[in-house]
PDB file of N, CA and C in Angstrom:
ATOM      1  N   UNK A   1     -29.092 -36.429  27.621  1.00  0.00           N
ATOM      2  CA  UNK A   1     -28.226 -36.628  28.761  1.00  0.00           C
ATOM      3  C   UNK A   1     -28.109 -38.123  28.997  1.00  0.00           C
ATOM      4  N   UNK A   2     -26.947 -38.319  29.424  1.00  0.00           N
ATOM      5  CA  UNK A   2     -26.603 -39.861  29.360  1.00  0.00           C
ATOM      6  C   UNK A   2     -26.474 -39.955  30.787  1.00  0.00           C
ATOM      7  N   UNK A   3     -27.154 -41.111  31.503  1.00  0.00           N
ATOM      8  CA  UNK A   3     -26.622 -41.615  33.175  1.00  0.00           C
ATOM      9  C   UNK A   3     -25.882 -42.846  33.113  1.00  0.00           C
ATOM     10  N   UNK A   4     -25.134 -43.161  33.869  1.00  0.00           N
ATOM     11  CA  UNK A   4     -23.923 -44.179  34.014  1.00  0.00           C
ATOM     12  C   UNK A   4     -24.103 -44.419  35.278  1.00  0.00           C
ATOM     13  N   UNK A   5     -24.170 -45.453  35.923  1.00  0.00           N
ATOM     14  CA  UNK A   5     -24.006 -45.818  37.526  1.00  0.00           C
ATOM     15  C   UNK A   5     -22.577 -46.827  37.248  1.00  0.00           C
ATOM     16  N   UNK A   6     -21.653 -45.498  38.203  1.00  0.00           N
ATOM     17  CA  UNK A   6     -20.441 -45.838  38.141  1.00  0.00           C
ATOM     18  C   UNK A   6     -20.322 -47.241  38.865  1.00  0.00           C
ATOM     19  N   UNK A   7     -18.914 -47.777  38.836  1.00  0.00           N
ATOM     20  CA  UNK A   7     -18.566 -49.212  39.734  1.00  0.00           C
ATOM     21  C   UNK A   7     -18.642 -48.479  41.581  1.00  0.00           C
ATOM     22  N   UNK A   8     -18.724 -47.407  41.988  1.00  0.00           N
ATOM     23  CA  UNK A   8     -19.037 -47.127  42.876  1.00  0.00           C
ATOM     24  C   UNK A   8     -20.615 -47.171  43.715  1.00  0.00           C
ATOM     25  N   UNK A   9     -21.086 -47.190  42.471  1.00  0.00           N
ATOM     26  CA  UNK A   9     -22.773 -47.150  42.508  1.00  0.00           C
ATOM     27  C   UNK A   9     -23.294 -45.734  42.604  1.00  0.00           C
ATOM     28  N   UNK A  10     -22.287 -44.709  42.069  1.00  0.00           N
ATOM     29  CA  UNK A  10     -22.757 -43.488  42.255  1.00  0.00           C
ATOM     30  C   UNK A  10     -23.680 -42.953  40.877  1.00  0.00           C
ATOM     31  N   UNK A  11     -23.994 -42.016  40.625  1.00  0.00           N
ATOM     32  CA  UNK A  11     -24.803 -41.964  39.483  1.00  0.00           C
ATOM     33  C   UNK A  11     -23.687 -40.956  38.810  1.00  0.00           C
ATOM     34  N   UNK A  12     -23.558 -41.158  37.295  1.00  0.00           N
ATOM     35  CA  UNK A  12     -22.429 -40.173  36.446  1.00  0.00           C
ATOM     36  C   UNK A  12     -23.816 -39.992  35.351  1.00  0.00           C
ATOM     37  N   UNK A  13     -23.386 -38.417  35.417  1.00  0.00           N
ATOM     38  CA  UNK A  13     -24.231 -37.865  33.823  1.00  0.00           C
ATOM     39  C   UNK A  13     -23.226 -37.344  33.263  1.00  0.00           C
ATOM     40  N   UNK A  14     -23.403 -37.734  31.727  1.00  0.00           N
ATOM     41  CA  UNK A  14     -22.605 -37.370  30.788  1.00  0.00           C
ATOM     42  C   UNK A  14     -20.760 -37.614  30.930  1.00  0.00           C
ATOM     43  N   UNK A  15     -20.658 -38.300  31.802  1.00  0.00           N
ATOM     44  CA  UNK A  15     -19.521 -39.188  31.838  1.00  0.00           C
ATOM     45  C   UNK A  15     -18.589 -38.413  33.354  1.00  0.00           C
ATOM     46  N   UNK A  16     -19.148 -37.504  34.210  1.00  0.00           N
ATOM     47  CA  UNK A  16     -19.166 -36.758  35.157  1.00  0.00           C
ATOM     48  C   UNK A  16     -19.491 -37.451  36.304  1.00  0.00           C
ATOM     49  N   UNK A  17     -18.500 -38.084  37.434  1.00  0.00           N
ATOM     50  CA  UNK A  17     -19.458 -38.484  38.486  1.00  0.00           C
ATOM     51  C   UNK A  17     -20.296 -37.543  39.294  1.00  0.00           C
ATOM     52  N   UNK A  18     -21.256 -38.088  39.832  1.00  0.00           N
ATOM     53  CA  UNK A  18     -22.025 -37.103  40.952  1.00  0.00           C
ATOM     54  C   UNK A  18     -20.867 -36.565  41.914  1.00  0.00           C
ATOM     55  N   UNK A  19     -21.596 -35.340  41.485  1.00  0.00           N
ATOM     56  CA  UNK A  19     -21.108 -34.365  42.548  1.00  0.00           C
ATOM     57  C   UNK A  19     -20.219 -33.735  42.020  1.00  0.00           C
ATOM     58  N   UNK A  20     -19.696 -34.245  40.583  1.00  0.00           N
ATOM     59  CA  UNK A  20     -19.319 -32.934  40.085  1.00  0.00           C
ATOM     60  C   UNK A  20     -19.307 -31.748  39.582  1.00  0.00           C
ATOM     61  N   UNK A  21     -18.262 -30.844  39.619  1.00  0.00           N
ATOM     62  CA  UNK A  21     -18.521 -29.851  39.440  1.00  0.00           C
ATOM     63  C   UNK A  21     -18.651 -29.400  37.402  1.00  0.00           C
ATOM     64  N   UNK A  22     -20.248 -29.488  37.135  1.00  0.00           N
ATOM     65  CA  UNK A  22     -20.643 -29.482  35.518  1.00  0.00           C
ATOM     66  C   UNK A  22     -19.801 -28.331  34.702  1.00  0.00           C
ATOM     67  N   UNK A  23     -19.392 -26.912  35.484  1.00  0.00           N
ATOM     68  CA  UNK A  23     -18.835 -26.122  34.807  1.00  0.00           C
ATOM     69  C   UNK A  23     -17.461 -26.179  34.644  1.00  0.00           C
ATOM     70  N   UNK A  24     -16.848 -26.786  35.734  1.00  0.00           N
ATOM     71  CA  UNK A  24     -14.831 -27.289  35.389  1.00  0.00           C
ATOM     72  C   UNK A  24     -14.352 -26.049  36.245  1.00  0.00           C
ATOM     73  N   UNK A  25     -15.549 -25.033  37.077  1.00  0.00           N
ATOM     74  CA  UNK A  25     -14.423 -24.110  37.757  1.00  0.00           C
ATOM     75  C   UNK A  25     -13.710 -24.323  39.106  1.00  0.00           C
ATOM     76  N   UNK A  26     -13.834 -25.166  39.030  1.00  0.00           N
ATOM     77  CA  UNK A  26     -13.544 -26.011  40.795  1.00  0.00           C
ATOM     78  C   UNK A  26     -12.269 -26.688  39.955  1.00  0.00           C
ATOM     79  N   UNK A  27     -12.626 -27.207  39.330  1.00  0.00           N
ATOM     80  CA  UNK A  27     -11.110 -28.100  38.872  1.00  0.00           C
ATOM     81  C   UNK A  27     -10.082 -27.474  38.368  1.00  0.00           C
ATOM     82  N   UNK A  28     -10.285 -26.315  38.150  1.00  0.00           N
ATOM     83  CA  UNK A  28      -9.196 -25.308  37.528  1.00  0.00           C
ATOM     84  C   UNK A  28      -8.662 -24.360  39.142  1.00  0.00           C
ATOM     85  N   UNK A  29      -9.467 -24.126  39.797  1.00  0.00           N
ATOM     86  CA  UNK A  29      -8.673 -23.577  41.055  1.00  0.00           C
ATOM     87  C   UNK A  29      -8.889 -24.856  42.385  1.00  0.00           C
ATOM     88  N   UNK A  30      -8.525 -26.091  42.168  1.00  0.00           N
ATOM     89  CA  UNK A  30      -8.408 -26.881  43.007  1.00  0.00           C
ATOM     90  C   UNK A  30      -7.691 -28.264  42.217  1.00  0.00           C
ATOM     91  N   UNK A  31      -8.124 -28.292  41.086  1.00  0.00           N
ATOM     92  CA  UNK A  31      -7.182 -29.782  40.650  1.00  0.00           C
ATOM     93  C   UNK A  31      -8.587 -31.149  40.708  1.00  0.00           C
ATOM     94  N   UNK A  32      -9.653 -30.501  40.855  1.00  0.00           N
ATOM     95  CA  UNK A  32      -9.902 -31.608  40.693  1.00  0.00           C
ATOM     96  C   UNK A  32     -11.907 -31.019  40.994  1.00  0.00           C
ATOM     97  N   UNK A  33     -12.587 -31.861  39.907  1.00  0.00           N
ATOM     98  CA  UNK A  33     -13.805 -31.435  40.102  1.00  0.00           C
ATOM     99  C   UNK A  33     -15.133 -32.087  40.603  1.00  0.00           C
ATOM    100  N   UNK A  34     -14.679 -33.084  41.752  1.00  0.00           N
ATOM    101  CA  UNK A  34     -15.171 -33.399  42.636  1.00  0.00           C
ATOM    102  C   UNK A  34     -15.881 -32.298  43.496  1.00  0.00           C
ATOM    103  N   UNK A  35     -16.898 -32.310  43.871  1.00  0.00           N
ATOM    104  CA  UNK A  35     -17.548 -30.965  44.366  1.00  0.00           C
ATOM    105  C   UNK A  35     -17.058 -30.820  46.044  1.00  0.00           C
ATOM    106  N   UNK A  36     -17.368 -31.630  46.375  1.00  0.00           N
ATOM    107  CA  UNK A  36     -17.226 -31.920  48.077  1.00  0.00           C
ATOM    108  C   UNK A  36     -15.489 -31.882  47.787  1.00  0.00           C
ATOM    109  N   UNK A  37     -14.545 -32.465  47.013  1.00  0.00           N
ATOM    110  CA  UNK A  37     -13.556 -32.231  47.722  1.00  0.00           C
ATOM    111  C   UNK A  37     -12.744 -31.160  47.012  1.00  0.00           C
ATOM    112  N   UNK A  38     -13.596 -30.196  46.699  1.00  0.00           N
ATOM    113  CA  UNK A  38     -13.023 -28.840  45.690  1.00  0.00           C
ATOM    114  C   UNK A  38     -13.387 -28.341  47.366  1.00  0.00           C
ATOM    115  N   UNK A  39     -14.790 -28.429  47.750  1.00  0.00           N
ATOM    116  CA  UNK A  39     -15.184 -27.601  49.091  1.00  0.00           C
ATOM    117  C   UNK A  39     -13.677 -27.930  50.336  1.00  0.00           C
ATOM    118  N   UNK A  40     -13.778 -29.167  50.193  1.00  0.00           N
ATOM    119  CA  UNK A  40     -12.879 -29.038  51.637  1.00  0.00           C
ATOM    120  C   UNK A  40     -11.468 -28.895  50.942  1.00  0.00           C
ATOM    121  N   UNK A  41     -10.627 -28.740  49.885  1.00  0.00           N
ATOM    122  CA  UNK A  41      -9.574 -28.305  49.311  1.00  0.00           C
ATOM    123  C   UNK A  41      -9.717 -26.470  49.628  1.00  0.00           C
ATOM    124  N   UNK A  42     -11.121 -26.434  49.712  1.00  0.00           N
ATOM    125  CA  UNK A  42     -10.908 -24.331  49.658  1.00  0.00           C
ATOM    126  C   UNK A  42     -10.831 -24.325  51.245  1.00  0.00           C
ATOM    127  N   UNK A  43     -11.424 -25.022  51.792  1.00  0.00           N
ATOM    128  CA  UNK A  43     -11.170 -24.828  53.162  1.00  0.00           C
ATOM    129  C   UNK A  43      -9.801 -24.756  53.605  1.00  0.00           C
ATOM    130  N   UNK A  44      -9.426 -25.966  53.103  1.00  0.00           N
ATOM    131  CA  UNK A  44      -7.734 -26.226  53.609  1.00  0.00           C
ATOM    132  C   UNK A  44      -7.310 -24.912  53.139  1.00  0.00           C
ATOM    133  N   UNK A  45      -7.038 -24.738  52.004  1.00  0.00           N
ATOM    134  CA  UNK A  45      -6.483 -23.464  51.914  1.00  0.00           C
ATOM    135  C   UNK A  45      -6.643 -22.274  52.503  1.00  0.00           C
ATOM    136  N   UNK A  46      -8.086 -22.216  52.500  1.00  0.00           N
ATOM    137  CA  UNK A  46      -8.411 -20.492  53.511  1.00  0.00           C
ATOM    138  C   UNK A  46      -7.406 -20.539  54.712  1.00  0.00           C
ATOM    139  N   UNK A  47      -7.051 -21.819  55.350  1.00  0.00           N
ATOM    140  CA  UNK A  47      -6.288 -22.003  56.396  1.00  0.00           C
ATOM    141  C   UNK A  47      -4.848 -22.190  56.611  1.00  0.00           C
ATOM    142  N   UNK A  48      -4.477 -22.079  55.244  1.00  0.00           N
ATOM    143  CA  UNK A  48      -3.010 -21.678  54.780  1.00  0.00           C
ATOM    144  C   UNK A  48      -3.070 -20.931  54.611  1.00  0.00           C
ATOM    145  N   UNK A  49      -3.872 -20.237  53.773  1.00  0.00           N
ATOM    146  CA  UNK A  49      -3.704 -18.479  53.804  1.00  0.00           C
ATOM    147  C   UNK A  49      -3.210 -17.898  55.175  1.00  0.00           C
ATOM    148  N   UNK A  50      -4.462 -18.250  56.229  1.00  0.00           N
ATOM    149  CA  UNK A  50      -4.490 -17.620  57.360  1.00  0.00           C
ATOM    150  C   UNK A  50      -3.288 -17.550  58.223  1.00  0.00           C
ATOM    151  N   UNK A  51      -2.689 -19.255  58.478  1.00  0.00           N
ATOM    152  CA  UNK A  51      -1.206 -19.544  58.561  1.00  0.00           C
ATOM    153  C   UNK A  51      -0.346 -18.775  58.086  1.00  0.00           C
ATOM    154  N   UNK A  52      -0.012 -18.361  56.858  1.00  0.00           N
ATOM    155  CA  UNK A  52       0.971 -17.380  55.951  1.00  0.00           C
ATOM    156  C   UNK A  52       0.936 -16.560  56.627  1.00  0.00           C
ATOM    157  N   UNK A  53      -0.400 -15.588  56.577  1.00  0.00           N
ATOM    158  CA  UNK A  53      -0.524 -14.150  57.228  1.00  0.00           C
ATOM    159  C   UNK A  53       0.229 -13.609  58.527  1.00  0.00           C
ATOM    160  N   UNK A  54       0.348 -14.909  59.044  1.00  0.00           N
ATOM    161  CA  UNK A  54       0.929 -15.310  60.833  1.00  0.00           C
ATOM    162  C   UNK A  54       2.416 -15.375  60.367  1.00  0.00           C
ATOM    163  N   UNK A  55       2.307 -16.051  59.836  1.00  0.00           N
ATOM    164  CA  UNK A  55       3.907 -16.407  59.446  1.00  0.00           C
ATOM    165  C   UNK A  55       4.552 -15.314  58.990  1.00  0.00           C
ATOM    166  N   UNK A  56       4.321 -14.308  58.004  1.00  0.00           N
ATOM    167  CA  UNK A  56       4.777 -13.067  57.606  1.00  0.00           C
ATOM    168  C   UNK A  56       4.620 -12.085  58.611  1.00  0.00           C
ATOM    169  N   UNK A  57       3.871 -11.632  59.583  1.00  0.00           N
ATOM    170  CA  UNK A  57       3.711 -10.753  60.824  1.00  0.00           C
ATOM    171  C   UNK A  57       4.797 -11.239  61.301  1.00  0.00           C
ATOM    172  N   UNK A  58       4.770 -12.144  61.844  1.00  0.00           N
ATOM    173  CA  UNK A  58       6.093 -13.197  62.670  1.00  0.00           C
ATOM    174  C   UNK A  58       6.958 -12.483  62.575  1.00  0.00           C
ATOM    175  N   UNK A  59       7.197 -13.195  61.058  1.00  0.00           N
ATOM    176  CA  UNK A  59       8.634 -12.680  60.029  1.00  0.00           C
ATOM    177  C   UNK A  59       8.783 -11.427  60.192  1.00  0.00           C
ATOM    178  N   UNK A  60       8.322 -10.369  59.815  1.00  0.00           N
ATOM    179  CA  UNK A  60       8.220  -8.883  60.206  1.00  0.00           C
ATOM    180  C   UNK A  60       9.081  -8.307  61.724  1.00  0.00           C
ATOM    181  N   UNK A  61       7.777  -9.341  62.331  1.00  0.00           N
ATOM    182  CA  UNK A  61       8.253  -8.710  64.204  1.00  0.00           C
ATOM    183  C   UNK A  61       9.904  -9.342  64.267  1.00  0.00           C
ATOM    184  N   UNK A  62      10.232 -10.201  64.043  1.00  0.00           N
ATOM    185  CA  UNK A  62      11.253 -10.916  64.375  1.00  0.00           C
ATOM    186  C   UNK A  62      12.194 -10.304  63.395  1.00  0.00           C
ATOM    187  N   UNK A  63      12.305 -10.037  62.673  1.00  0.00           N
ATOM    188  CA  UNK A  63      13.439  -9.303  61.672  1.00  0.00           C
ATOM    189  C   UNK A  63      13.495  -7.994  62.860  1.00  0.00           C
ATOM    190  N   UNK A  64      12.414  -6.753  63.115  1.00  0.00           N
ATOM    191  CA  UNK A  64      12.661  -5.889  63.600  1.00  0.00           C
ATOM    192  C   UNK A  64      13.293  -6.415  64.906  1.00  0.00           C
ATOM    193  N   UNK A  65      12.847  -6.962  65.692  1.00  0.00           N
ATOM    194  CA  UNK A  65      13.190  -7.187  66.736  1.00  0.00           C
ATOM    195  C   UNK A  65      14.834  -7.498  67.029  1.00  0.00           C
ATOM    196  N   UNK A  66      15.401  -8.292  66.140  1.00  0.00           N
ATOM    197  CA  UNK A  66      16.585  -8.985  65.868  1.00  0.00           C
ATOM    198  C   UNK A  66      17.749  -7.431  65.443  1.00  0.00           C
ATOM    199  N   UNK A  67      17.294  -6.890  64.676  1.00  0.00           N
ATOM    200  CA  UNK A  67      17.267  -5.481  63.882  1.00  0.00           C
ATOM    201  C   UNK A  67      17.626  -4.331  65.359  1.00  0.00           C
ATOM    202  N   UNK A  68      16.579  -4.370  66.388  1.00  0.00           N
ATOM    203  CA  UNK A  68      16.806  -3.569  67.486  1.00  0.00           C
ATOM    204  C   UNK A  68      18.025  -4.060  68.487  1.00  0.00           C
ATOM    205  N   UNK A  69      18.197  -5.457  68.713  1.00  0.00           N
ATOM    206  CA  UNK A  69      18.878  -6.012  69.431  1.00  0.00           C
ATOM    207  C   UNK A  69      20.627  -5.490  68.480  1.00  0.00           C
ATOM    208  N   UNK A  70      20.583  -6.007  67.423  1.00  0.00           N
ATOM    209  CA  UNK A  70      21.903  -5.409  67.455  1.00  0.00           C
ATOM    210  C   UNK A  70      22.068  -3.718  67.237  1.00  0.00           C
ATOM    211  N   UNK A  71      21.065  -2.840  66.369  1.00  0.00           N
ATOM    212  CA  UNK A  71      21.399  -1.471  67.032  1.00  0.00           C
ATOM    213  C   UNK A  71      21.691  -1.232  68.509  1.00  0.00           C
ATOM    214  N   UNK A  72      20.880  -1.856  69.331  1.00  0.00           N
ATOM    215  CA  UNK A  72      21.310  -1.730  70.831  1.00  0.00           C
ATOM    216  C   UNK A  72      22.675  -2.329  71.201  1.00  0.00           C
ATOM    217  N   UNK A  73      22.892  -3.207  70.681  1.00  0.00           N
ATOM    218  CA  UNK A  73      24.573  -4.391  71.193  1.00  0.00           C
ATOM    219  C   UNK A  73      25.563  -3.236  70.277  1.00  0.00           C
ATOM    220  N   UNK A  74      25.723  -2.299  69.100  1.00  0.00           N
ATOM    221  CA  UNK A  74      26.616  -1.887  68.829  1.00  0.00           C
ATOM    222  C   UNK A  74      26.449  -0.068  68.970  1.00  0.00           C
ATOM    223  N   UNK A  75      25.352   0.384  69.309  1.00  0.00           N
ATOM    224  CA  UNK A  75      25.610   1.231  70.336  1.00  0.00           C
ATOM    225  C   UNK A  75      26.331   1.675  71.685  1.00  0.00           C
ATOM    226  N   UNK A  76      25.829   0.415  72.070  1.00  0.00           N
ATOM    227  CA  UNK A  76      27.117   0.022  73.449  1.00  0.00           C
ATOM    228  C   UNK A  76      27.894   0.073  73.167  1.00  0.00           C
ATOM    229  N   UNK A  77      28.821  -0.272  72.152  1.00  0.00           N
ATOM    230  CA  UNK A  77      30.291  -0.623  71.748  1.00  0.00           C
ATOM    231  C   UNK A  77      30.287  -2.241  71.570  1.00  0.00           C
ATOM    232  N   UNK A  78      29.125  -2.971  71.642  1.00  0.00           N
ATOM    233  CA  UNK A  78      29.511  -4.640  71.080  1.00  0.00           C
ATOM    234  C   UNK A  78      29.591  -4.542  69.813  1.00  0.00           C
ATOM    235  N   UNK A  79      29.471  -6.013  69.482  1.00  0.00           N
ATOM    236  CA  UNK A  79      30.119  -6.244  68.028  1.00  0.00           C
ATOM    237  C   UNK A  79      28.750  -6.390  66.802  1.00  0.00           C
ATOM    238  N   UNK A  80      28.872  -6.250  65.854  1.00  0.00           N
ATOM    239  CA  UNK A  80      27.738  -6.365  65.065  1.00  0.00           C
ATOM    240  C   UNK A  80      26.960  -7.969  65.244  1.00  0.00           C
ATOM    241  N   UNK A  81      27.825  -8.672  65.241  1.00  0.00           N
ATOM    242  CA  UNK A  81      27.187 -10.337  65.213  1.00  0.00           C
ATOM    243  C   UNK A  81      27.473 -10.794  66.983  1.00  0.00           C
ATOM    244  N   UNK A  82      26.681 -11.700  67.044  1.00  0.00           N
ATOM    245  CA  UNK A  82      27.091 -12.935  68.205  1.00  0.00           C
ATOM    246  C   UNK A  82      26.993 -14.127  67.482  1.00  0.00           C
ATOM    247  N   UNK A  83      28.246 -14.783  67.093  1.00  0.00           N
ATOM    248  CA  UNK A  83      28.172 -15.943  66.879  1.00  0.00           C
ATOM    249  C   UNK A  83      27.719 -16.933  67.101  1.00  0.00           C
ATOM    250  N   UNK A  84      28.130 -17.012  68.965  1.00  0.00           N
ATOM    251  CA  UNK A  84      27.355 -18.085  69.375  1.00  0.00           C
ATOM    252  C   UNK A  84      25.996 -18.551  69.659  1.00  0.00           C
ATOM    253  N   UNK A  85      25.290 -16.541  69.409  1.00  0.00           N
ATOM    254  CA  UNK A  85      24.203 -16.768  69.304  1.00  0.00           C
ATOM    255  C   UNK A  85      23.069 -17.541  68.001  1.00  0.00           C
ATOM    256  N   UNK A  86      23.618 -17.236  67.159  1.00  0.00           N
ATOM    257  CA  UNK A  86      23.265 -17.466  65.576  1.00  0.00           C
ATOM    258  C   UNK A  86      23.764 -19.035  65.655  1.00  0.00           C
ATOM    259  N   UNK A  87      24.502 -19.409  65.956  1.00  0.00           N
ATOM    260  CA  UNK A  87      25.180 -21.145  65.888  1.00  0.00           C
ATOM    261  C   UNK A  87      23.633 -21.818  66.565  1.00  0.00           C
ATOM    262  N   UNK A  88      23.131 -21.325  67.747  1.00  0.00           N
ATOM    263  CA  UNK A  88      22.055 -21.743  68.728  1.00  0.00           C
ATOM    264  C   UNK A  88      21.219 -21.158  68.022  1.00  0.00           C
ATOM    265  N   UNK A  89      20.567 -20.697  67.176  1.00  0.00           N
ATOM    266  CA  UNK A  89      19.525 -20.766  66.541  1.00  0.00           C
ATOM    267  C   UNK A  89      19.364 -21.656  65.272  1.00  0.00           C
ATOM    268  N   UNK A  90      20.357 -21.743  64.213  1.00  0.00           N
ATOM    269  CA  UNK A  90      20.686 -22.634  63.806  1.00  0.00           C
ATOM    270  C   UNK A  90      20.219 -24.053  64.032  1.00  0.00           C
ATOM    271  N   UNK A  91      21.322 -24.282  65.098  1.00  0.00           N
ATOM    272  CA  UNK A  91      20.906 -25.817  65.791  1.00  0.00           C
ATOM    273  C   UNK A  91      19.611 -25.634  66.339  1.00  0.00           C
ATOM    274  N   UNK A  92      19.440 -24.784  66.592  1.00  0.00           N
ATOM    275  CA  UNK A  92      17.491 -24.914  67.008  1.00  0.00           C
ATOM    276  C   UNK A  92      16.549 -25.398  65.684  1.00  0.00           C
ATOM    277  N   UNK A  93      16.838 -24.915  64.982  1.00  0.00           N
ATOM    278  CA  UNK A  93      15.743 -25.044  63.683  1.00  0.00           C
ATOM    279  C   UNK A  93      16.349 -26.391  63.044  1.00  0.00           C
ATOM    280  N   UNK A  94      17.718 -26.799  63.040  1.00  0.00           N
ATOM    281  CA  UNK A  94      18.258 -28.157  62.195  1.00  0.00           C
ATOM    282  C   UNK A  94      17.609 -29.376  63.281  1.00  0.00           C
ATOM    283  N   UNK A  95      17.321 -28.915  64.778  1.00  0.00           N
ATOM    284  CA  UNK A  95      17.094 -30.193  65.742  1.00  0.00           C
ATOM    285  C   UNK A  95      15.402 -30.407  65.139  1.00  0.00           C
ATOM    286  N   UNK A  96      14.922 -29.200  65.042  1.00  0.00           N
ATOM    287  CA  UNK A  96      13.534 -29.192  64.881  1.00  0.00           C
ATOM    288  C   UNK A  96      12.579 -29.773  63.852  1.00  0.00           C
ATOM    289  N   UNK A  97      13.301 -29.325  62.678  1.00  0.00           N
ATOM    290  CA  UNK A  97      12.783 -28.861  61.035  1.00  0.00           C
ATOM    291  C   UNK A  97      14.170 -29.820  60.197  1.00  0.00           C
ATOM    292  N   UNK A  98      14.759 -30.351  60.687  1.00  0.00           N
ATOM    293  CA  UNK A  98      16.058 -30.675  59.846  1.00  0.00           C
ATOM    294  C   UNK A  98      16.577 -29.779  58.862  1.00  0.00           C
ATOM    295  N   UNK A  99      17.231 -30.281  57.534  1.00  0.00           N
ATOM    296  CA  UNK A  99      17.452 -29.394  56.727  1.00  0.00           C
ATOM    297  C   UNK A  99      17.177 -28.529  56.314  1.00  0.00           C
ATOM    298  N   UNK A 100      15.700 -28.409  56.205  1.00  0.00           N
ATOM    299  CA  UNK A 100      15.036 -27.317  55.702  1.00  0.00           C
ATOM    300  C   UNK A 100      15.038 -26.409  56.600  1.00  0.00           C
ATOM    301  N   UNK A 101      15.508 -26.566  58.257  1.00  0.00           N
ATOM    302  CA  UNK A 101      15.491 -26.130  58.783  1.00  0.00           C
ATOM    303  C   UNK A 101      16.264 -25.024  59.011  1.00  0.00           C
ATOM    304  N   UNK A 102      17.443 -25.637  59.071  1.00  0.00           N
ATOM    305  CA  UNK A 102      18.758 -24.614  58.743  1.00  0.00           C
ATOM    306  C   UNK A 102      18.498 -23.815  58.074  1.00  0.00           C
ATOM    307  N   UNK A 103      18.030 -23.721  56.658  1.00  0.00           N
ATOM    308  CA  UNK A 103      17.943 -23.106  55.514  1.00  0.00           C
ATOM    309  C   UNK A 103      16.636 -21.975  55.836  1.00  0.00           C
ATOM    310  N   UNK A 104      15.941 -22.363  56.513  1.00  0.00           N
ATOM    311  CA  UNK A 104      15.045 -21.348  56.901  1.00  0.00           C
ATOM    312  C   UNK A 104      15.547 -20.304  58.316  1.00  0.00           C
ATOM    313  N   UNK A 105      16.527 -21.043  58.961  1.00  0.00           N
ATOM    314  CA  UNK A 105      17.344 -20.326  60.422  1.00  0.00           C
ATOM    315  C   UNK A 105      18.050 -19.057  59.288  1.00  0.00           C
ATOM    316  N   UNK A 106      18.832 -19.218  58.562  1.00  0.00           N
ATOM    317  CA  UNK A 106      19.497 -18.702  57.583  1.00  0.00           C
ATOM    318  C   UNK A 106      18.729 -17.602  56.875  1.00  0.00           C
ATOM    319  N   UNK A 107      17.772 -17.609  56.578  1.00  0.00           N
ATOM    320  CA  UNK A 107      17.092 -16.500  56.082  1.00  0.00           C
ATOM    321  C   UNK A 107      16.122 -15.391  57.365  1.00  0.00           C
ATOM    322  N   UNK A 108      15.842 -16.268  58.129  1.00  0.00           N
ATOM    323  CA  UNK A 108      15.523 -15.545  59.552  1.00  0.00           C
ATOM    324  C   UNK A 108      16.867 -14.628  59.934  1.00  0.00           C
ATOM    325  N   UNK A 109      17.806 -15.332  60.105  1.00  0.00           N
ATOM    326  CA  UNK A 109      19.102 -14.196  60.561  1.00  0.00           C
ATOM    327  C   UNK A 109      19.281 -13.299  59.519  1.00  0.00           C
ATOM    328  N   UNK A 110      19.215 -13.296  58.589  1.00  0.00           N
ATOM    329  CA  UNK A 110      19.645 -12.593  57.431  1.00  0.00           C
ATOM    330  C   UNK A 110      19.014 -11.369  57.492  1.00  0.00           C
ATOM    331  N   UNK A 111      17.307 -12.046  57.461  1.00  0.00           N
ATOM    332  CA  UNK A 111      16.454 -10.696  57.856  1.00  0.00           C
ATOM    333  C   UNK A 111      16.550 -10.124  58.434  1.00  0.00           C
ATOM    334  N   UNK A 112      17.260 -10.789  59.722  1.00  0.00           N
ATOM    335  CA  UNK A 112      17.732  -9.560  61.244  1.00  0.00           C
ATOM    336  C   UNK A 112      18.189  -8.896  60.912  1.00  0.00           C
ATOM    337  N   UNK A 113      19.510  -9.231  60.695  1.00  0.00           N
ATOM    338  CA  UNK A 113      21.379  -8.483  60.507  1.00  0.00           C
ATOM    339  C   UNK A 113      21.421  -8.321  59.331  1.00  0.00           C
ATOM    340  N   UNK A 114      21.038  -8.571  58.497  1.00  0.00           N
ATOM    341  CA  UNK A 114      21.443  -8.221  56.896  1.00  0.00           C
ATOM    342  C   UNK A 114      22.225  -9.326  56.513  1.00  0.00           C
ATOM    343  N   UNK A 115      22.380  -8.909  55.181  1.00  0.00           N
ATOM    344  CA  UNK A 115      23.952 -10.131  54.565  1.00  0.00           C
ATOM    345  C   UNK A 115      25.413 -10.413  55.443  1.00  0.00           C
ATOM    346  N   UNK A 116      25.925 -10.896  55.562  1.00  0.00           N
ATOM    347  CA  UNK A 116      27.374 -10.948  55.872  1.00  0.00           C
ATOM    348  C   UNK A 116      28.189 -10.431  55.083  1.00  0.00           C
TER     349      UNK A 116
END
């Protein structure tokens, strides 16, 4: 086994700084085999996961919800769309999120009402 005291002053065996991860499975599901920052890379993620999960329920409730509102508006006899409503959501998400924003308002309505 070979030791190296990197220009950091850390200690490297076999050309590995400390703290890495000796088997490479951290660097294959994180990018990188630093041990400590494979750990807080899984963290971050567990917390995107968790985010997603929220985000898809969301997505879910809000499609149905959107989904009930116009069965109810064309039961009455209204019209399948409100324009001006969809324009104001729109501009809600382009003031917010900019472009990407729109583009995500756009697939939110879609999910409601379906295609055009």
């Amino acid at each position: 086994m070979t030791d190296v005291v990197e220009s950091s002053g850390s200690l490297a065996r076999n050309g590995r700084p400390a703290g890495a991860d000796p088997t490479g499975a951290a660097a294959a599901r994180t990018g990188t085999d630093d041990a400590a920052a494979a750990e807080r890379i899984g963290e971050i993620r567990r917390r995107i996961d968790e985010i997603d999960s929220t985000l898809i329920a969301l997505w879910q409730e809000r499609a149905a919800l959107s989904q009930e509102v116009g069965a109810t508006r064309m039961a009455s006899g209204g019209t399948r769309l409100v324009l001006s409503r969809e324009r104001e959501i729109l501009e809600r998400f382009r003031a917010e999120l900019g472009a990407d924003g729109t583009q995500l308002a756009l697939l939110l309505l879609r999910a409601g009402r379906g295609p055009l």
